[in-house]
Structures are given as structure tokens and as C-alpha cells.
Protein backbone atom coordinates (compact mmCIF):
# COMPACT_ATOMS: atom_id res chain seq x y z
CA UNK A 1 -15.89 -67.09 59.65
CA UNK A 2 -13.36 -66.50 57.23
CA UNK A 3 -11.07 -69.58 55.95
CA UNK A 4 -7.26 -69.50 56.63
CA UNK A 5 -6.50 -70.99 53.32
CA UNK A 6 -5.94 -68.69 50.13
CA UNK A 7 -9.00 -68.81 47.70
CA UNK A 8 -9.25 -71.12 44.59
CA UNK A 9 -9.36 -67.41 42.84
CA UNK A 10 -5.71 -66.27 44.05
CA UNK A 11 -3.12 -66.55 41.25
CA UNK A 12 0.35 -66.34 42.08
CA UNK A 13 2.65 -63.84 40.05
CA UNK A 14 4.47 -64.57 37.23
CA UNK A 15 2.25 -67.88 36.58
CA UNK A 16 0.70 -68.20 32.95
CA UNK A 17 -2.90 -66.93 34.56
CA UNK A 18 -1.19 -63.81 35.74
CA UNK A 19 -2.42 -61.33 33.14
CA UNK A 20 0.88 -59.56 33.23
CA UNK A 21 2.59 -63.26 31.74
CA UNK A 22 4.02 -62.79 28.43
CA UNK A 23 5.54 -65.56 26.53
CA UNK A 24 9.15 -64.65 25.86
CA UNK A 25 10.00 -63.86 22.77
CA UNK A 26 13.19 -66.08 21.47
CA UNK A 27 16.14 -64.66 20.93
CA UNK A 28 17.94 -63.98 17.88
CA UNK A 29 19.76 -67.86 17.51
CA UNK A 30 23.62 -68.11 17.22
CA UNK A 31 25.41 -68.26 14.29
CA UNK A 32 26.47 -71.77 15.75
CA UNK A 33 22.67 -73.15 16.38
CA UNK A 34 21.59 -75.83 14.61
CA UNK A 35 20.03 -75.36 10.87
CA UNK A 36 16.85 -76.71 12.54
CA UNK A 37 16.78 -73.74 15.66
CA UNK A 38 17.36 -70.96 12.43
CA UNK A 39 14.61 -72.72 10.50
CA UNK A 40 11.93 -72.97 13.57
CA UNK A 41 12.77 -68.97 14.22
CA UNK A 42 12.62 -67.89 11.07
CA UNK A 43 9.19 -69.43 10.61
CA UNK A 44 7.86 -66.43 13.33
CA UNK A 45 5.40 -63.88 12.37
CA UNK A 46 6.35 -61.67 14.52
CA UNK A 47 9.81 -60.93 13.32
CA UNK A 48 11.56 -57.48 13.29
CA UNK A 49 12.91 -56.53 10.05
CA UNK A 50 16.28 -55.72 12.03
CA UNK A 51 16.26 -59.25 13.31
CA UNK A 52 16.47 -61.02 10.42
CA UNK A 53 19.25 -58.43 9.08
CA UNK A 54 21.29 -58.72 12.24
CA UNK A 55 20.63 -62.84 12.03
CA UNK A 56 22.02 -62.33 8.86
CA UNK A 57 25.02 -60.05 9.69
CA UNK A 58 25.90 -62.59 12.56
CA UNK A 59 25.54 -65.62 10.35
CA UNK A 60 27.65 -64.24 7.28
CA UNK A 61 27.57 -66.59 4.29
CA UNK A 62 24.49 -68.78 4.47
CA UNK A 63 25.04 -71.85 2.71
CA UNK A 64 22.40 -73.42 3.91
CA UNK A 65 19.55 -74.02 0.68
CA UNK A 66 16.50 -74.03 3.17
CA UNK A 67 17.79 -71.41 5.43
CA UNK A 68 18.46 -69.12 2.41
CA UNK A 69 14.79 -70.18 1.17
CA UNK A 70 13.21 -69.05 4.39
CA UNK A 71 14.94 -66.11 4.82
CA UNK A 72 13.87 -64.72 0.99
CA UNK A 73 10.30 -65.66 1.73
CA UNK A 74 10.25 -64.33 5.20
CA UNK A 75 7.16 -61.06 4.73
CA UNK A 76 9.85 -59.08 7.04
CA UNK A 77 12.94 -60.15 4.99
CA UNK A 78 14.76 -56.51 4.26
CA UNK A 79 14.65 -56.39 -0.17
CA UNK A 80 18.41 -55.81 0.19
CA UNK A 81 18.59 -59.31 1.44
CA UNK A 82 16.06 -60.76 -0.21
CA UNK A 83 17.15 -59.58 -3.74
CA UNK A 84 20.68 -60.60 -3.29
CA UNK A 85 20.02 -63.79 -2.02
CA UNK A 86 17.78 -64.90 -4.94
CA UNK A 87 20.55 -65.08 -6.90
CA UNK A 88 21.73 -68.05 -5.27
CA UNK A 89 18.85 -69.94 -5.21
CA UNK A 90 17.98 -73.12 -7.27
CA UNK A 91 16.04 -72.77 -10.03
CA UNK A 92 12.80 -74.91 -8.69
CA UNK A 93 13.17 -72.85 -5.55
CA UNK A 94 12.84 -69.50 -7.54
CA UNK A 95 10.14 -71.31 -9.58
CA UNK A 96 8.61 -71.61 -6.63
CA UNK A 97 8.56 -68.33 -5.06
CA UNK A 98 7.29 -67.06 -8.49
CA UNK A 99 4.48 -69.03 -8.55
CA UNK A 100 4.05 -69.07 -4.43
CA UNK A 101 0.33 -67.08 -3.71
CA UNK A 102 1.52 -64.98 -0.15
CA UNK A 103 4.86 -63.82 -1.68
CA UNK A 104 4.98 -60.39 -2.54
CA UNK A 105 4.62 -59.22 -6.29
CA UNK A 106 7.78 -57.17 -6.48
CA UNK A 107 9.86 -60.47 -5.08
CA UNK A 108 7.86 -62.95 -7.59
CA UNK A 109 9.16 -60.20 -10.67
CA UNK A 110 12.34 -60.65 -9.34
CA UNK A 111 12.30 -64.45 -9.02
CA UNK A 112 11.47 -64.34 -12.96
CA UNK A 113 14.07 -62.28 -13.91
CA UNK A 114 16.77 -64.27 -12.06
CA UNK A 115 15.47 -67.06 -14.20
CA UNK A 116 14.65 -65.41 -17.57
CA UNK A 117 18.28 -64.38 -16.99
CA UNK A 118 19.38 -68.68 -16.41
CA UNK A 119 18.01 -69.55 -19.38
CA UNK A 120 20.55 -69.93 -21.53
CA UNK A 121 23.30 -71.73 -19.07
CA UNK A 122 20.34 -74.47 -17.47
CA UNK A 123 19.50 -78.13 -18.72
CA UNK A 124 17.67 -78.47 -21.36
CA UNK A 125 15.64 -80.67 -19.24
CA UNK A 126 15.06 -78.10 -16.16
CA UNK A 127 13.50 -75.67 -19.43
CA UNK A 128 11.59 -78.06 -20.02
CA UNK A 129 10.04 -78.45 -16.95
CA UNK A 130 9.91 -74.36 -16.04
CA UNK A 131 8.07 -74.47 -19.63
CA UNK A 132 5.16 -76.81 -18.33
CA UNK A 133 5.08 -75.69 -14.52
CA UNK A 134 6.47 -72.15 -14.32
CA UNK A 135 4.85 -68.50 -14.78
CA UNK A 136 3.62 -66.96 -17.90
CA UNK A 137 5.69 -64.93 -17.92
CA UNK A 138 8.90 -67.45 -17.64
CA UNK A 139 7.31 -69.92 -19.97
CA UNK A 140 7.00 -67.03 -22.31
CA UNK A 141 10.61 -66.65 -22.51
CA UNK A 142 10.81 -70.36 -23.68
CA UNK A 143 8.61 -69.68 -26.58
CA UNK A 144 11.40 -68.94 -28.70
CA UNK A 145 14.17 -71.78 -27.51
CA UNK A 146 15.83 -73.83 -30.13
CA UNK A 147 14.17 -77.41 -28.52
CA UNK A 148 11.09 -77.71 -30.04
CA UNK A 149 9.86 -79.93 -27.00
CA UNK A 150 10.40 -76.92 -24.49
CA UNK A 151 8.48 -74.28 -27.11
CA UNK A 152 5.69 -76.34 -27.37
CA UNK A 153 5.45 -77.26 -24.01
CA UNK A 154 6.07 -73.56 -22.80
CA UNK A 155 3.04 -72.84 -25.40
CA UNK A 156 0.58 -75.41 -23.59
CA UNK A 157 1.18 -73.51 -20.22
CA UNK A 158 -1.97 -73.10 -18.23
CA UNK A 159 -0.68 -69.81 -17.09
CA UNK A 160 0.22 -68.20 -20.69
CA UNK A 161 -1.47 -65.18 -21.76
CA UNK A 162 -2.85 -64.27 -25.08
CA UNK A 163 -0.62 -60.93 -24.24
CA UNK A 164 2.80 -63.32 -23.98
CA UNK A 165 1.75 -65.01 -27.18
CA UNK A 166 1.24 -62.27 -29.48
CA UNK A 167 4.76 -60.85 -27.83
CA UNK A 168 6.78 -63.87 -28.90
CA UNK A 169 4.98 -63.30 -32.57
CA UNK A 170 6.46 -60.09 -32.55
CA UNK A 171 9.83 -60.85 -31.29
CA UNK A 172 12.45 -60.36 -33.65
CA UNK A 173 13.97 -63.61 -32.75
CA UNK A 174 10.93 -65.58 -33.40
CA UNK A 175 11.47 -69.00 -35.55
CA UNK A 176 8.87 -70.77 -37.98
CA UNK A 177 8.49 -73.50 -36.28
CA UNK A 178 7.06 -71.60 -33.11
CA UNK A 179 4.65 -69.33 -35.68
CA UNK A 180 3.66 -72.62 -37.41
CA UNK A 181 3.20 -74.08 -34.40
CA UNK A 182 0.82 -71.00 -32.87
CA UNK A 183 -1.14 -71.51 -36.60
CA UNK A 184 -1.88 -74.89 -35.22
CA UNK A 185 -2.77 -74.33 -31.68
CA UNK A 186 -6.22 -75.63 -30.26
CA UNK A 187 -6.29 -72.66 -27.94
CA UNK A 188 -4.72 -69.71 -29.42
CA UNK A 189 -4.68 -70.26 -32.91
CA UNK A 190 -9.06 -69.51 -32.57
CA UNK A 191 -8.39 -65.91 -30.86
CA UNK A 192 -8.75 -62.68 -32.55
CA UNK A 193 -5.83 -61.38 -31.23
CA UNK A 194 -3.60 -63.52 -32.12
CA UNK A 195 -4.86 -64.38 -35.65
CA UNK A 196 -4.44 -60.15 -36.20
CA UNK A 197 -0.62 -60.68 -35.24
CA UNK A 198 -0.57 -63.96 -37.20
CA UNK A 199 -1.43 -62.01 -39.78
CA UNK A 200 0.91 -59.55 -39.97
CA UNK A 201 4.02 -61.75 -39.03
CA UNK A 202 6.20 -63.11 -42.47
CA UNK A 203 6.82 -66.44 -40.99
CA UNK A 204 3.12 -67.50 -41.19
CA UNK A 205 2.57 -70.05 -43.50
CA UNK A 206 0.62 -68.26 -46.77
CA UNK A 207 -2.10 -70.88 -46.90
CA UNK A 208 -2.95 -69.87 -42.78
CA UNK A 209 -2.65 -66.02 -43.51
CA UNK A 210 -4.97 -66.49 -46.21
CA UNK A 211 -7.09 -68.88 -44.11
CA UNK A 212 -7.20 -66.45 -41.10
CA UNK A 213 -7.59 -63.29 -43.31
CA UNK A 214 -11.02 -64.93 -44.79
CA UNK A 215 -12.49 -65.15 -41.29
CA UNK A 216 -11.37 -61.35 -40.40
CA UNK A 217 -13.38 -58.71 -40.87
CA UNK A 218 -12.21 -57.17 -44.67
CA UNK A 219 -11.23 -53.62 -43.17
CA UNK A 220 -9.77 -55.24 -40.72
CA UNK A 221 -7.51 -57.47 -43.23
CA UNK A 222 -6.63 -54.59 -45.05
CA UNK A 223 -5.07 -52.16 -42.12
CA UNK A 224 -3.14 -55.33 -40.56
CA UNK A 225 -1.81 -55.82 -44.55
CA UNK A 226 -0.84 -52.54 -45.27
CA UNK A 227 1.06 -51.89 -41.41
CA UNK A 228 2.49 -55.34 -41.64
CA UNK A 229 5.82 -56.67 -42.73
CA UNK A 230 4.93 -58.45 -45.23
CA UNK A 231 6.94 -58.73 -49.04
CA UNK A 232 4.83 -56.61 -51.73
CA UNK A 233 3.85 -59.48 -53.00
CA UNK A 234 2.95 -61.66 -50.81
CA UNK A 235 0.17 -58.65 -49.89
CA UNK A 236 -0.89 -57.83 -53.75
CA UNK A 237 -1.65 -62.02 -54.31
CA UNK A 238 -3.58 -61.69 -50.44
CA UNK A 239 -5.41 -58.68 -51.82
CA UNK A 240 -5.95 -59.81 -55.35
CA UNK A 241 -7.60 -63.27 -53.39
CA UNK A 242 -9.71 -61.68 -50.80
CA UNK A 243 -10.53 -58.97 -53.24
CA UNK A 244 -9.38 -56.06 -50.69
CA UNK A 245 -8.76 -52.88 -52.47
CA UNK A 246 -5.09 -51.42 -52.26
């Protein structure tokens, strides 16, 4: 005989077992919501590109920091708002995004400029820190500052390349005491590379040039000495020593 009452099995419409349920998607918030109700949106990954811009049309000036943070980092985030809005980011949060492993490469390059490009007007003690904790790249840029503390912290970064070093050597701007100080580096005064560039530059101390000449190979010595930069005769007396023909 068949029961009266509905089955377990019977699911009414519009319940979340119905297979048809979808979760609805929130709106875009109001320019009035609280920070918190931008923040929790913006942390979707299922944004539209066209969301965030008309969030952003809507909202105008953004003065929140984390808001402005979010909305850079966001994978959907439109480059003509993510670019301009860099700019007015703090220098740890750019730090940050340069150094952050899901954010895209062109953004990171552009997070490095805005702060290659701060350089000059920051605290001597935020250089200092972007010279221990930021990119190569940045901390390359602080090679050649006039504190000796940032230089040589920006030289002991874990993410400097032997690339960025040999740059600075080359830099027109370079000063002794960063040469002298690469001449005396655990790390990169021992590679090749850098002891070839070392070589050629005429702020290296003549006792290392003649030190690091002696452990290069002797036609090797004498192409670096004959492109380099070096006064006449500060090459005849490195010739005459390591008895390298002219």
C-alpha cells in the first residue's frame, strides 16, 4: 500500500539539496560599508575585473591603507588601478608585494621601481631595513648609498645576485668604500665574476687587483687589463709584476 506521507528522498525547491541552489554571489558593497565588508569582498576569488573597477569608481579616493593593499594584490585588480595605486602605498607594503610569491611579476617590477624611485626622500633607517629584507634588485640600488651601514647591509642580502654586484662595480657612481668593501666580502669577493670586474674597476685597492690578478688565469689578466679603465701605469707596474706581456 502506498504511504500518504512524502518520502525521506523528496527535497523541496530552492533548499540547499536542490541541485538548482546556488549560493548568491554578494553584491558589489557600498561606498558607505564598513572597511571590514570591502575587506571580506575583496578577499573573493571569484571577482570580475569590472567589479573591482566599478567598486573603485563608486568608492572614489580610497584612503583606506588595507583596502588600497587588497585591492593592488587582488589577481583580478585592472593594471590601471593597480599601477596607480602603488604609488600610494607604504614602503613595507610595496616591500611586500615585491617579495610576495602569488603576485604577478609585472606588479612585483613595478613595486621596485616605486621604491628604487623613494630612495632618496625615505629614512635612513627604512634603507636600512629594505637593504637587509627587500629584493635584489632593491637592495642593489642601496649598494651605492652614502651610509655605509645600509651598503653593507644591502651587500649581505640573501637575495643579491652576482649579476647586481658586478652592476654596482660598474656604476659610474660607485664609491671606494663599497669596492673595498666587495674586495673583502666572504661571499663575493671568492667568485670569478666578480674578481674579473674587480679587476678592471680603478677604485680597487692595488694590493687586491694584484692579489686577484695572481689567481686569474694570465690571458685572462691581460684582456681584462688592456679593456679596463685603468691609469697606464697602474697596468705597466701590474704587467711588469705578473710578467704579462703588453
Amino acid at each position: 500500500m502506498a504511504s500518504d506521507h512524502p518520502m525521506a528522498t523528496d527535497i523541496e525547491p530552492g533548499s540547499p539539496d536542490d541541485s538548482s541552489f546556488e549560493l548568491a554571489k554578494p553584491t558589489i558593497p557600498d561606498p558607505e560599508s564598513s572597511e571590514d565588508v570591502i575587506l571580506a569582498w575583496l578577499q573573493r576569488a571569484d571577482l570580475l575585473a569590472s567589479e573591482i573597477e566599478q567598486l573603485i569608481k563608486q568608492c572614489g579616493a580610497i584612503n583606506s591603507r588595507r583596502i588600497r593593499l587588497a585591492t593592488v594584490t587582488h589577481p583580478r585588480t585592472p593594471r590601471h588601478i593597480s599601477l596607480p595605486l602603488l604609488r600610494q602605498l607604504f614602503t613595507f607594503d610595496l616591500m611586500g608585494i615585491a617579495l610576495a610569491p602569488m603576485v604577478a611579476a609585472d606588479l612585483k617590477h613595478a613595486a621596485e621601481d616605486v621604491l628604487i624611485q623613494r630612495i632618496e626622500s625615505i629614512s635612513a633607517g627604512e634603507r636600512l631595513t629594505l637593504a637587509r629584507r627587500a629584493s635584489g634588485r632593491v637592495a642593489a640600488s642601496l649598494l651605492i648609498d652614502s651610509d655605509s651601514r645600509v651598503m653593507r647591509a644591502a651587500l649581505d642580502n640573501a637575495r643579491l645576485t652576482e649579476v647586481l654586484v658586478t652592476k654596482a662595480i660598474q656604476n659610474p657612481r660607485v664609491t671606494s668604500s663599497f669596492v673595498e668593501a666587495v674586495c673583502c666580502h666572504g661571499k663575493w669577493s671568492v667568485r670569478q665574476e666578480v674578481r674579473i670586474v674587480l679587476l678592471g674597476c680603478e677604485k680597487t685597492p692595488l694590493a687586491r687587483t694584484l692579489a686577484f690578478a695572481r689567481e686569474l688565469p694570465a690571458s685572462l689578466v691581460r684582456d681584462v687589463l688592456h679593456a679596463s679603465k685603468l691609469p697606464p701605469g697602474t697596468k705597466r707596474y701590474l704587467q711588469a709584476e705578473l710578467r704579462i706581456p703588453d
